[in-house]
N, C-alpha and C. Protein backbone atom coordinates (compact mmCIF):
# COMPACT_ATOMS: atom_id res chain seq x y z
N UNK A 1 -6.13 -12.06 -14.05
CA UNK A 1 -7.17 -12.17 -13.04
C UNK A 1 -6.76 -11.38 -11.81
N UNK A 2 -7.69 -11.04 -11.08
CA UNK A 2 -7.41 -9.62 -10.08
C UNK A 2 -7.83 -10.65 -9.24
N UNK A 3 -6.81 -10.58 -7.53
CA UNK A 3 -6.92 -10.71 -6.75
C UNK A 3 -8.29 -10.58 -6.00
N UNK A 4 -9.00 -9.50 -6.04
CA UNK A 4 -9.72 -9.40 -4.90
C UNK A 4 -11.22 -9.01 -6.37
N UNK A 5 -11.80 -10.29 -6.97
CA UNK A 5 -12.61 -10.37 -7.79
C UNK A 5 -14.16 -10.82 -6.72
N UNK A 6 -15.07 -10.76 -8.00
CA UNK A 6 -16.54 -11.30 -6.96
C UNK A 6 -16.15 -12.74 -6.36
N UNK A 7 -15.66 -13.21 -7.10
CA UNK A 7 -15.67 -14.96 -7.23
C UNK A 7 -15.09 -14.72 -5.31
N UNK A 8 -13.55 -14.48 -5.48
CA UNK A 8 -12.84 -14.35 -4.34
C UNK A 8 -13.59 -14.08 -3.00
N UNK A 9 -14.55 -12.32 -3.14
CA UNK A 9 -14.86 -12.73 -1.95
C UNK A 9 -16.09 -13.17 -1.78
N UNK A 10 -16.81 -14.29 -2.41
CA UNK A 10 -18.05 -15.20 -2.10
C UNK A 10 -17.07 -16.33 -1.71
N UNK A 11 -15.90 -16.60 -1.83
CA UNK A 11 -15.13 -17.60 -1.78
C UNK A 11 -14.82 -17.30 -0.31
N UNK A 12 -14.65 -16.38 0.51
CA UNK A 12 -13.73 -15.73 1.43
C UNK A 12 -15.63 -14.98 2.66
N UNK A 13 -16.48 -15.15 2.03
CA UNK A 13 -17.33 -14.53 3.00
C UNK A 13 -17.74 -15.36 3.41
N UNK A 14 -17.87 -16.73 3.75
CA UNK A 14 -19.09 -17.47 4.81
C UNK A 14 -17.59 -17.32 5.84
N UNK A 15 -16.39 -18.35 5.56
CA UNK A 15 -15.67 -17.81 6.63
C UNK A 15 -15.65 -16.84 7.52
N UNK A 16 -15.47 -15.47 6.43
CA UNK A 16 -15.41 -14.22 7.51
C UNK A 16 -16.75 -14.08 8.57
N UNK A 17 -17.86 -14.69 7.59
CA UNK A 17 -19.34 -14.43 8.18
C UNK A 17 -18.93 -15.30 10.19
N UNK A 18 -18.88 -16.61 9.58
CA UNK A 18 -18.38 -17.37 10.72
C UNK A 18 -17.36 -16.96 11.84
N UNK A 19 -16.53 -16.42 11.42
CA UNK A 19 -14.87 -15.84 12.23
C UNK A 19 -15.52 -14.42 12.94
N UNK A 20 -16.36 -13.64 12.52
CA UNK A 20 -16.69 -11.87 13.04
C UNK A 20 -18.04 -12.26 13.57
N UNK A 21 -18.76 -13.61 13.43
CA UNK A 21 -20.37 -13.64 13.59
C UNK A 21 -20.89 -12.39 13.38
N UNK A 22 -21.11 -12.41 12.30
CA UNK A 22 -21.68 -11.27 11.27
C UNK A 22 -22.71 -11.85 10.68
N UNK A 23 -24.04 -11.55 10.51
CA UNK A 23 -24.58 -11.97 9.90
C UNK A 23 -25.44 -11.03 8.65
N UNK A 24 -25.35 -9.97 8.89
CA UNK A 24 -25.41 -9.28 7.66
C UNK A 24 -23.83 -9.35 6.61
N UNK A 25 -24.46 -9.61 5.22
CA UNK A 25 -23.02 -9.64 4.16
C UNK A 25 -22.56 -8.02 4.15
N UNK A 26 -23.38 -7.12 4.07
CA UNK A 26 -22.58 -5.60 4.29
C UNK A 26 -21.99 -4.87 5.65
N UNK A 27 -22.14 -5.83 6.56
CA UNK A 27 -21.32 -5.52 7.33
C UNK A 27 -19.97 -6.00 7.26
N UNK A 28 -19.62 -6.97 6.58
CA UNK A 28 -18.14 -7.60 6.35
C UNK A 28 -16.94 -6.29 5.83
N UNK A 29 -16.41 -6.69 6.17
CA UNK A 29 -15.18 -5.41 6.22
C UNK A 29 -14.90 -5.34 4.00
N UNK A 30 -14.43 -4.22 3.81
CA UNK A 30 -14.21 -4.56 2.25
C UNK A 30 -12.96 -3.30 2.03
N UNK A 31 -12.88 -3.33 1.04
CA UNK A 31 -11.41 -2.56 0.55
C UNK A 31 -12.07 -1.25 -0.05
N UNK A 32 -11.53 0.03 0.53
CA UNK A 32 -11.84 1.02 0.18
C UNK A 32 -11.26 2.03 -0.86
N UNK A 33 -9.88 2.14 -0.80
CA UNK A 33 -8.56 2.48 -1.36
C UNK A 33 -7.19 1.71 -0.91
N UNK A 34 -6.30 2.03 -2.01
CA UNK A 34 -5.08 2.07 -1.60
C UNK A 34 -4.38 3.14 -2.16
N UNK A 35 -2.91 3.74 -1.27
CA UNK A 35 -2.65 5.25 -0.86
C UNK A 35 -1.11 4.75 -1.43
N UNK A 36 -0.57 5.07 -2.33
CA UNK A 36 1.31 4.78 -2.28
C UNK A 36 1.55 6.03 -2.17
N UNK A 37 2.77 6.52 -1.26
CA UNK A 37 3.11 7.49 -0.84
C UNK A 37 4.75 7.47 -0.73
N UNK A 38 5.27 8.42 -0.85
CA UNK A 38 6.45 8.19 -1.15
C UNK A 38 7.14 9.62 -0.48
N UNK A 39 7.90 10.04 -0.04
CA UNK A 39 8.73 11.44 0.04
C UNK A 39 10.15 11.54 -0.58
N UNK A 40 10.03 12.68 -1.23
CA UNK A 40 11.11 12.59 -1.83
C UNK A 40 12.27 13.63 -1.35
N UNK A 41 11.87 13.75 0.20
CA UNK A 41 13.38 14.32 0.69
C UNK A 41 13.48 15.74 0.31
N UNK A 42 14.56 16.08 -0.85
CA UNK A 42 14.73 17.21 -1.16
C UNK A 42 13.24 18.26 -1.83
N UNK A 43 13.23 18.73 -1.38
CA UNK A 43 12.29 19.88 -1.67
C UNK A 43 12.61 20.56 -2.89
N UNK A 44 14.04 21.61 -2.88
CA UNK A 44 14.17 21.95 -4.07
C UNK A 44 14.72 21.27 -5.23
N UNK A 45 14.59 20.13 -5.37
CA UNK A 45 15.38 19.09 -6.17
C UNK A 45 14.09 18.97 -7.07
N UNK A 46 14.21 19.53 -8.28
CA UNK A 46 12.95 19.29 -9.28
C UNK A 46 13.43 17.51 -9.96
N UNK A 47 14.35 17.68 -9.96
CA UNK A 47 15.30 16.26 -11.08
C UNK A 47 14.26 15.11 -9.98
N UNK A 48 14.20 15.16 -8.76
CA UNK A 48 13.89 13.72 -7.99
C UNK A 48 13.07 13.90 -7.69
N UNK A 49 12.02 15.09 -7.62
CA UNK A 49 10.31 15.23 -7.78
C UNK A 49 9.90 14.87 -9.26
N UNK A 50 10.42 14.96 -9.74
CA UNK A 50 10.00 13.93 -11.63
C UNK A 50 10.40 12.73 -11.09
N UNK A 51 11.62 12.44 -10.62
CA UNK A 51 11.94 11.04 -11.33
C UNK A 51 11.13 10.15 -10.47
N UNK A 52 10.53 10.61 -9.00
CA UNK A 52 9.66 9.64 -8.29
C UNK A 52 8.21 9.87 -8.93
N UNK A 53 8.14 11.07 -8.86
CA UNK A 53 6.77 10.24 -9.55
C UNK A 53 6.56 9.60 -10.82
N UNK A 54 7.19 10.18 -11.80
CA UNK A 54 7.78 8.99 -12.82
C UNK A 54 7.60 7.63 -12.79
N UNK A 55 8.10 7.66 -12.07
CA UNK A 55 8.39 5.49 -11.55
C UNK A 55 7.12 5.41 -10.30
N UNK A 56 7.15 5.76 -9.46
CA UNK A 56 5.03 5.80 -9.10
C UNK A 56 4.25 5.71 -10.05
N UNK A 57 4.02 6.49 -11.03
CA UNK A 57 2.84 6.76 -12.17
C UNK A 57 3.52 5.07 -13.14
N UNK A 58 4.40 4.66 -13.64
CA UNK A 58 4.51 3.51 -13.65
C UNK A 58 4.78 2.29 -12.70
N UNK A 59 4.66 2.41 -11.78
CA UNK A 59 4.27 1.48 -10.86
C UNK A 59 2.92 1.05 -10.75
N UNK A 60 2.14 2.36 -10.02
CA UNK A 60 0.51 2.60 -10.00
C UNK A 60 -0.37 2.53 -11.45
N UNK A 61 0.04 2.69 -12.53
CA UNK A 61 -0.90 3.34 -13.68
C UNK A 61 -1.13 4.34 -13.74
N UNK A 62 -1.31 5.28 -12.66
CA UNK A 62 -1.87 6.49 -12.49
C UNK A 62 -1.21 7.93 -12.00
N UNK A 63 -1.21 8.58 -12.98
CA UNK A 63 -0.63 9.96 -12.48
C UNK A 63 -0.68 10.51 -11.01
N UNK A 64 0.24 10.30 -10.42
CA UNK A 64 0.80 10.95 -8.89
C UNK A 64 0.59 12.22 -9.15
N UNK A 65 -0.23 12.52 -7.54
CA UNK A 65 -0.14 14.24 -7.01
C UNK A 65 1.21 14.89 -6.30
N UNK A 66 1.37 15.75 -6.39
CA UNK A 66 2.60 15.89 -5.48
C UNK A 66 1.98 16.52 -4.25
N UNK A 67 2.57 16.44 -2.93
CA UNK A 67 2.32 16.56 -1.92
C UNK A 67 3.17 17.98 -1.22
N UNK A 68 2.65 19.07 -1.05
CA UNK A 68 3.37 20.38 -0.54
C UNK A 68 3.32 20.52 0.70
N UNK A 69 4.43 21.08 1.19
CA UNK A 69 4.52 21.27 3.19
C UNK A 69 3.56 22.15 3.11
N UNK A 70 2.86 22.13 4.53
CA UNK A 70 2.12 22.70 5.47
C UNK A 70 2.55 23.80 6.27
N UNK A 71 3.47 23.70 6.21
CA UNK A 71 4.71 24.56 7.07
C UNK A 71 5.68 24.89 6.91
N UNK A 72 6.46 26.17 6.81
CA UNK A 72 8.13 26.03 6.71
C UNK A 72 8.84 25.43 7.86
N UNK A 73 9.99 24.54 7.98
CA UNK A 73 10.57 24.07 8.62
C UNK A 73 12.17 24.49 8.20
N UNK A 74 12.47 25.69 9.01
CA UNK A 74 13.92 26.05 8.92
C UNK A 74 15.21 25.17 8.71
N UNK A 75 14.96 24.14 10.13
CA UNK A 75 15.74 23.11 10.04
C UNK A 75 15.84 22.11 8.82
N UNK A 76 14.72 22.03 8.30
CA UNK A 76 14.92 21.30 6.58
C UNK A 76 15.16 21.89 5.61
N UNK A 77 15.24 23.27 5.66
CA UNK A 77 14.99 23.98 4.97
C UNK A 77 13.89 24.30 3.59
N UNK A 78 12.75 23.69 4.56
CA UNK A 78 11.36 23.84 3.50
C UNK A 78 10.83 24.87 3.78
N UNK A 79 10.12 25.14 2.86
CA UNK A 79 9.18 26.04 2.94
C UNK A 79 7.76 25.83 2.97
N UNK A 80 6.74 26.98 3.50
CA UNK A 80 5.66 26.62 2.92
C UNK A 80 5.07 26.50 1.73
N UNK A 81 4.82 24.97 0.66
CA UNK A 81 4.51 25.29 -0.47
C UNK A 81 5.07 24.54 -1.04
N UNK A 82 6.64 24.27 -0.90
CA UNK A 82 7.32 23.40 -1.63
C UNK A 82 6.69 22.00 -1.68
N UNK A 83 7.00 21.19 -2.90
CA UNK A 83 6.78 19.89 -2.96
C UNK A 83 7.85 19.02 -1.93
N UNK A 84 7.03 18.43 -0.84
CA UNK A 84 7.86 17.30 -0.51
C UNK A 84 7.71 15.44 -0.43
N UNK A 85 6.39 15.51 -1.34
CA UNK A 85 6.47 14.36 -1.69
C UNK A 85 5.23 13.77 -2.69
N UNK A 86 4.86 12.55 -2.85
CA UNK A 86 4.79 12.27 -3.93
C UNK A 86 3.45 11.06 -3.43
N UNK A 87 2.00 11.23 -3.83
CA UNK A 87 1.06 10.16 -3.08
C UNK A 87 0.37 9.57 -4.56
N UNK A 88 -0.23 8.48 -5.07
CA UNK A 88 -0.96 7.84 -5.75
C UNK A 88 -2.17 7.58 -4.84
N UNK A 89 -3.46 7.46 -5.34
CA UNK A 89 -4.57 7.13 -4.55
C UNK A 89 -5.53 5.89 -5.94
N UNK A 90 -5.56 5.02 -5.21
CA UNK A 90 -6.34 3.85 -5.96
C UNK A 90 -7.19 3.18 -5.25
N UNK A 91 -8.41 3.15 -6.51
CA UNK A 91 -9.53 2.84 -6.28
C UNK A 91 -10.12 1.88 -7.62
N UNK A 92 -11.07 0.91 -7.03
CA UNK A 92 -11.64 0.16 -8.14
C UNK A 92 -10.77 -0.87 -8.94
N UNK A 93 -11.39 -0.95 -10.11
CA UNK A 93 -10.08 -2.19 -10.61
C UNK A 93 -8.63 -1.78 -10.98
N UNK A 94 -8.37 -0.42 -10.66
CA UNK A 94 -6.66 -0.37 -10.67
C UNK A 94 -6.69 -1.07 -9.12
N UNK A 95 -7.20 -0.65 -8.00
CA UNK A 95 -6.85 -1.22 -6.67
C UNK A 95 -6.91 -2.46 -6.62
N UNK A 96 -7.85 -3.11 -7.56
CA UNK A 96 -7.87 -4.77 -7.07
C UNK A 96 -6.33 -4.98 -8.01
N UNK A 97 -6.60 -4.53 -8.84
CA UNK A 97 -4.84 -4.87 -9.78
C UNK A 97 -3.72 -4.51 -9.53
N UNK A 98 -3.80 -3.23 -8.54
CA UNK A 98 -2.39 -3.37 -8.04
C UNK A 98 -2.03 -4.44 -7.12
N UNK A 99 -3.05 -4.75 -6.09
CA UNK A 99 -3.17 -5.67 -4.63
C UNK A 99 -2.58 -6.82 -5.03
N UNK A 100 -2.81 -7.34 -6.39
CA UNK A 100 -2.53 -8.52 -7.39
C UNK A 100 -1.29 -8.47 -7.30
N UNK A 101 -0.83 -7.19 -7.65
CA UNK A 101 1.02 -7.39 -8.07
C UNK A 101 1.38 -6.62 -7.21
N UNK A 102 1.06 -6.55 -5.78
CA UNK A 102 1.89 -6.31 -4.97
C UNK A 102 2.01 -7.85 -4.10
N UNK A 103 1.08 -8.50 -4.00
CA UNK A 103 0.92 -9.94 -3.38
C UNK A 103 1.55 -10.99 -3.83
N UNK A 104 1.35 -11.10 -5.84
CA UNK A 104 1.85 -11.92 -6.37
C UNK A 104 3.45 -11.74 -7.29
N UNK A 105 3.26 -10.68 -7.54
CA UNK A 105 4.55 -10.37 -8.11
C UNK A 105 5.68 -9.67 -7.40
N UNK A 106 5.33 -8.76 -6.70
CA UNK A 106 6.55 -7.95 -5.79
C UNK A 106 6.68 -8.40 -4.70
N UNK A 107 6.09 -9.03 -3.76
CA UNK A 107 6.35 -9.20 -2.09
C UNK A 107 7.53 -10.64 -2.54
N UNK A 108 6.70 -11.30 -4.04
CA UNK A 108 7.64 -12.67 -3.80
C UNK A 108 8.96 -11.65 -3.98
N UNK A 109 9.64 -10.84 -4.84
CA UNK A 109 10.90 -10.62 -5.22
C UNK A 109 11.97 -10.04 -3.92
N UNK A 110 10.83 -9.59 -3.15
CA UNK A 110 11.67 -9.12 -1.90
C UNK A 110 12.92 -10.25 -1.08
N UNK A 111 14.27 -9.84 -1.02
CA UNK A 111 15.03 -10.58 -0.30
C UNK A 111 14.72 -10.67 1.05
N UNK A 112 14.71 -12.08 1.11
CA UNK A 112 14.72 -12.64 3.05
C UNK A 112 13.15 -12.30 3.50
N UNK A 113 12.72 -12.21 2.87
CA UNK A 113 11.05 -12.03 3.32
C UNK A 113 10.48 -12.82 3.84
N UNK A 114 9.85 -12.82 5.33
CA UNK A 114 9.40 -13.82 6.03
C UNK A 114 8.04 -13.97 6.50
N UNK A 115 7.30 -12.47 5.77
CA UNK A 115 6.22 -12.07 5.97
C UNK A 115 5.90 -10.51 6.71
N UNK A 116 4.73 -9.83 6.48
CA UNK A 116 4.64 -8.68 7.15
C UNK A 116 4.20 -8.78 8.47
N UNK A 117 4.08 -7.97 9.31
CA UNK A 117 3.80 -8.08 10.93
C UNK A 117 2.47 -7.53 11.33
N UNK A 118 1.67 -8.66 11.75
CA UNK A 118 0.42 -8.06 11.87
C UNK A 118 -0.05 -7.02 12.82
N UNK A 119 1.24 -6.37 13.61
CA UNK A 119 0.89 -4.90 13.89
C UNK A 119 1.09 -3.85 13.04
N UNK A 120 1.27 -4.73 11.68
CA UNK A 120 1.31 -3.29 10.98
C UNK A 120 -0.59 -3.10 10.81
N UNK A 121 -1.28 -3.75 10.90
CA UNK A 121 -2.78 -2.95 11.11
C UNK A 121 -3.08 -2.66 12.19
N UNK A 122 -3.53 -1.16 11.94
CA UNK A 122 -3.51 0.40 12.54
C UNK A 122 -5.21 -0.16 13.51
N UNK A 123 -5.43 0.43 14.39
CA UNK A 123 -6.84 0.40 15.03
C UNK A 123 -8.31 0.58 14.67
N UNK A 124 -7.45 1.76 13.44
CA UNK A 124 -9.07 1.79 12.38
C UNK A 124 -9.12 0.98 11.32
N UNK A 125 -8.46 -0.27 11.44
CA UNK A 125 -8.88 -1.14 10.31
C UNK A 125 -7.75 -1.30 8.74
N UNK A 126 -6.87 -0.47 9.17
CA UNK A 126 -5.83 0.03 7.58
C UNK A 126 -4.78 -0.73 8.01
N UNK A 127 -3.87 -0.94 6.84
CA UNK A 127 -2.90 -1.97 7.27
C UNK A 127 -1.51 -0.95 6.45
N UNK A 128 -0.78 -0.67 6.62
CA UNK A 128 0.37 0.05 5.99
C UNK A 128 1.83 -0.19 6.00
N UNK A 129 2.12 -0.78 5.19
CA UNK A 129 3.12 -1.81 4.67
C UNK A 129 4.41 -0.72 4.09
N UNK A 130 5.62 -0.85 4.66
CA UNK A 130 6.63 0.22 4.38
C UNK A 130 7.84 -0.72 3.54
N UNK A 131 7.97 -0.18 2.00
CA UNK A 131 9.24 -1.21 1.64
C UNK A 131 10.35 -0.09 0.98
N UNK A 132 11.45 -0.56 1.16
CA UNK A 132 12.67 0.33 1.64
C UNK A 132 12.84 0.48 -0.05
N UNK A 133 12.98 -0.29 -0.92
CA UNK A 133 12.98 -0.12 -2.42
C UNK A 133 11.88 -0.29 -3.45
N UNK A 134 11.99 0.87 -4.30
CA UNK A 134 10.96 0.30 -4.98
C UNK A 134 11.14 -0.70 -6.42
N UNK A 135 12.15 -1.05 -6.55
CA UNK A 135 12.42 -2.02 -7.61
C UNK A 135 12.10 -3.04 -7.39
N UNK A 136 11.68 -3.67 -6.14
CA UNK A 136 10.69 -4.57 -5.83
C UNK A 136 9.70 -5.13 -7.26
N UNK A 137 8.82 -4.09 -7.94
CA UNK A 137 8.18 -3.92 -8.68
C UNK A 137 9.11 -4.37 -9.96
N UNK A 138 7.94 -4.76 -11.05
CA UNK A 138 8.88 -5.24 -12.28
C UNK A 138 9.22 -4.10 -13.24
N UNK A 139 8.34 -3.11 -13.01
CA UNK A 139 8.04 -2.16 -14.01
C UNK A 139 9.40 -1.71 -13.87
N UNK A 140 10.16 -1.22 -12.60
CA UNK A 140 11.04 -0.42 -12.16
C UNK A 140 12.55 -1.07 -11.92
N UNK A 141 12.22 -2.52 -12.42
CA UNK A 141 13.91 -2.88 -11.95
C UNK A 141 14.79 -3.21 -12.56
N UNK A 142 14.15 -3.21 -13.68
CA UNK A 142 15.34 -2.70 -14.62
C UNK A 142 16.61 -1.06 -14.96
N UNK A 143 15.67 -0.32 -14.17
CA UNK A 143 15.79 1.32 -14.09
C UNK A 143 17.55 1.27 -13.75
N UNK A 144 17.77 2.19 -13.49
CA UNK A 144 19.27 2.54 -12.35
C UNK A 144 19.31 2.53 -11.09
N UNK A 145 19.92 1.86 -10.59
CA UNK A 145 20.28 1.60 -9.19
C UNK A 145 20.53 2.87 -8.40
N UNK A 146 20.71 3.58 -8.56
CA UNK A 146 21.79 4.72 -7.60
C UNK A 146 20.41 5.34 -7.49
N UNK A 147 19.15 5.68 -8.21
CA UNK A 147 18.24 6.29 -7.67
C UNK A 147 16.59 5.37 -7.11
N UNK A 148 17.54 4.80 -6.25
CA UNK A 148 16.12 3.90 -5.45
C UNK A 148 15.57 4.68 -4.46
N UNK A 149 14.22 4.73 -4.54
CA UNK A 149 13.84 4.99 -3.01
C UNK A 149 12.43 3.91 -2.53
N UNK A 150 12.57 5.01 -1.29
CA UNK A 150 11.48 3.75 -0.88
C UNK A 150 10.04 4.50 -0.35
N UNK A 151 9.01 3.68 -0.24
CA UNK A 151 7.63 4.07 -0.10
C UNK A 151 6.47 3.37 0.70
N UNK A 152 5.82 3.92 1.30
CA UNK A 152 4.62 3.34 2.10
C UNK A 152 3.59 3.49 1.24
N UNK A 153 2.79 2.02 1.31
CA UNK A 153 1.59 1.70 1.27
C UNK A 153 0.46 1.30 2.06
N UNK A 154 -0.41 2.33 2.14
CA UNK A 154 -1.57 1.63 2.84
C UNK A 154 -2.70 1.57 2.18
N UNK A 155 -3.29 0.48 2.82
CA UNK A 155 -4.47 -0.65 2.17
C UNK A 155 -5.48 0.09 3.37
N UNK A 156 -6.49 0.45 2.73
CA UNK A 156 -7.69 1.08 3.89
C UNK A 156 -9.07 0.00 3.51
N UNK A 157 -9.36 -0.08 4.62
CA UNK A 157 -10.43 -1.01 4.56
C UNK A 157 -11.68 -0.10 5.26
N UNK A 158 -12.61 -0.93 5.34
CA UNK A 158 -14.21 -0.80 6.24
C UNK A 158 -14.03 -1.65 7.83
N UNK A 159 -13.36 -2.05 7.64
CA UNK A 159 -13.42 -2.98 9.15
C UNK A 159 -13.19 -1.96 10.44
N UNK A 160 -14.03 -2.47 11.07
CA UNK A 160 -14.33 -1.31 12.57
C UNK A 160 -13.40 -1.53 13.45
N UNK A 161 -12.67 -2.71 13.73
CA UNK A 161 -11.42 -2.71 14.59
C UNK A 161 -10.35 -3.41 14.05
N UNK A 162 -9.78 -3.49 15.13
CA UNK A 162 -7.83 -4.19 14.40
C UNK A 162 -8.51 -5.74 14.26
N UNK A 163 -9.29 -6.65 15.18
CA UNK A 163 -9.63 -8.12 15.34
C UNK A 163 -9.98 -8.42 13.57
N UNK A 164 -11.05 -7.57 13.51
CA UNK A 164 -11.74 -7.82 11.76
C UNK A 164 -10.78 -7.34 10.99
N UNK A 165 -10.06 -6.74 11.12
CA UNK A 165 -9.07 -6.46 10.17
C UNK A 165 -8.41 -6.93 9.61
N UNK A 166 -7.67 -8.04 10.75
CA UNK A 166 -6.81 -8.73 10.54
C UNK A 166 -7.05 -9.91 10.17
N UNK A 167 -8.23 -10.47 10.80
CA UNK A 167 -8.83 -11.43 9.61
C UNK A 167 -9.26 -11.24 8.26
N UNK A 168 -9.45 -10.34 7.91
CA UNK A 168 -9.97 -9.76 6.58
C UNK A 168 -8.71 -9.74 5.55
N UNK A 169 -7.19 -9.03 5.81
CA UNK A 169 -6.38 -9.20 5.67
C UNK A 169 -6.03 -10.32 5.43
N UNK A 170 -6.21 -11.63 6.56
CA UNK A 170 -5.37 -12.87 6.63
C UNK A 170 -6.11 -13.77 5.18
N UNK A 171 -7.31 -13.09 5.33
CA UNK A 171 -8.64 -13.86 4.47
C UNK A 171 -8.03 -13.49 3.06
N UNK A 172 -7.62 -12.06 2.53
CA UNK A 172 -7.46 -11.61 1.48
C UNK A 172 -6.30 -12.08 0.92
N UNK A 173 -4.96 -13.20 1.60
CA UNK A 173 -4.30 -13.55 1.20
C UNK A 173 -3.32 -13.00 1.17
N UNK A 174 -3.08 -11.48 2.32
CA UNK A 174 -2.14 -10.62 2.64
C UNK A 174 -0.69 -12.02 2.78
N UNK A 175 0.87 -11.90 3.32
CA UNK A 175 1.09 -12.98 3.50
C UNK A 175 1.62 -12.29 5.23
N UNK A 176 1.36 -12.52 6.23
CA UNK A 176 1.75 -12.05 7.42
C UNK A 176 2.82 -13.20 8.39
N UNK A 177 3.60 -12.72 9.18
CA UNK A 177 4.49 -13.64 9.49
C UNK A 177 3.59 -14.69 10.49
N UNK A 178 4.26 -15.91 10.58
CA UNK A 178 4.05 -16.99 11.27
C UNK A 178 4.00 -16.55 12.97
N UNK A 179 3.21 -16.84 13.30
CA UNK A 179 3.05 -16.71 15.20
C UNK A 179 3.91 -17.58 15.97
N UNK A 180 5.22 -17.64 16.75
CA UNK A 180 6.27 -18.46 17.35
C UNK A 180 5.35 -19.19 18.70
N UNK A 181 5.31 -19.94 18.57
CA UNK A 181 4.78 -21.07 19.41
C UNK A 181 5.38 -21.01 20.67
């Protein structure tokens, strides 16, 4: 069962209706994509432009684009053109199914986790969640240790400011840290 199903948000909209006083249902904020993004550092390193997207495309389901500089940067020694990193883009029921097993299966495995910080949602409504490993995930942790990396995710929504956002978020069962009294 997918997280973010019809049932869920008829379950989750009179609230929001009540919390944003909204009274049209299409104005309620909703999930547009989600973006995993990853860099993989070395540029000319073909071995760790496979092996991340590799383990992305089994993470996500879905075949990763690779991402090329814009610019040469001497000091990195990139060029224009080279691959320097590695994005998945999800939509539809891979997105409600990943949201599933990033909520229910990976955030639990994370050590010392106390919740995410609700400034991680951005002003236009997106929330982008940065985790330092990706073995987090089940697909991947069994793999080898010595080649972990780590990757940002962001969750893009419809919501017009950070206020709806973050209720929309809190509503969707994101898990965000506790507010200190």
């Amino acid at each position: 069962m997918t997280l973010v199903t019809k049932e869920k948000l008829e379950q989750i909209r009179p609230a929001m209706e009540k919390e944003l006083g909204v009274k049209n249902i299409h104005a309620l904020p909703k999930l547009t994509k989600i973006v995993i993004s990853s860099g993989t550092g070395k540029a000319k390193d073909k071995k760790r432009n496979e092996l991340v997207a590799n383990r992305l495309a089994v993470i996500a389901g879905q075949k990763p684009t690779m991402r090329r500089a814009k610019q040469s940067i001497a000091t990195f020694k990139s060029r224009e053109g080279d691959v320097i990193g590695v994005a998945v883009t999800l939509r539809g029921e891979r997105m409600n199914g990943f949201l599933d097993k990033l909520i229910n299966v990976a955030v639990p495995r994370m050590r010392d986790f106390r919740g995410f910080s609700i400034d991680s949602v951005d002003d236009m409504g997106n929330l982008t969640l940065g985790f330092k490993e990706n073995n987090i995930f089940p697909e991947t942790a069994e793999e080898e240790l010595k080649d972990v990396f780590g990757m940002a995710i962001t969750i893009v929504s419809t919501a017009k400011d950070k206020e709806s956002a973050q209720a929309f978020f809190k509503a969707l069962g994101i898990p965000f840290k506790k507010a200190l009294a």
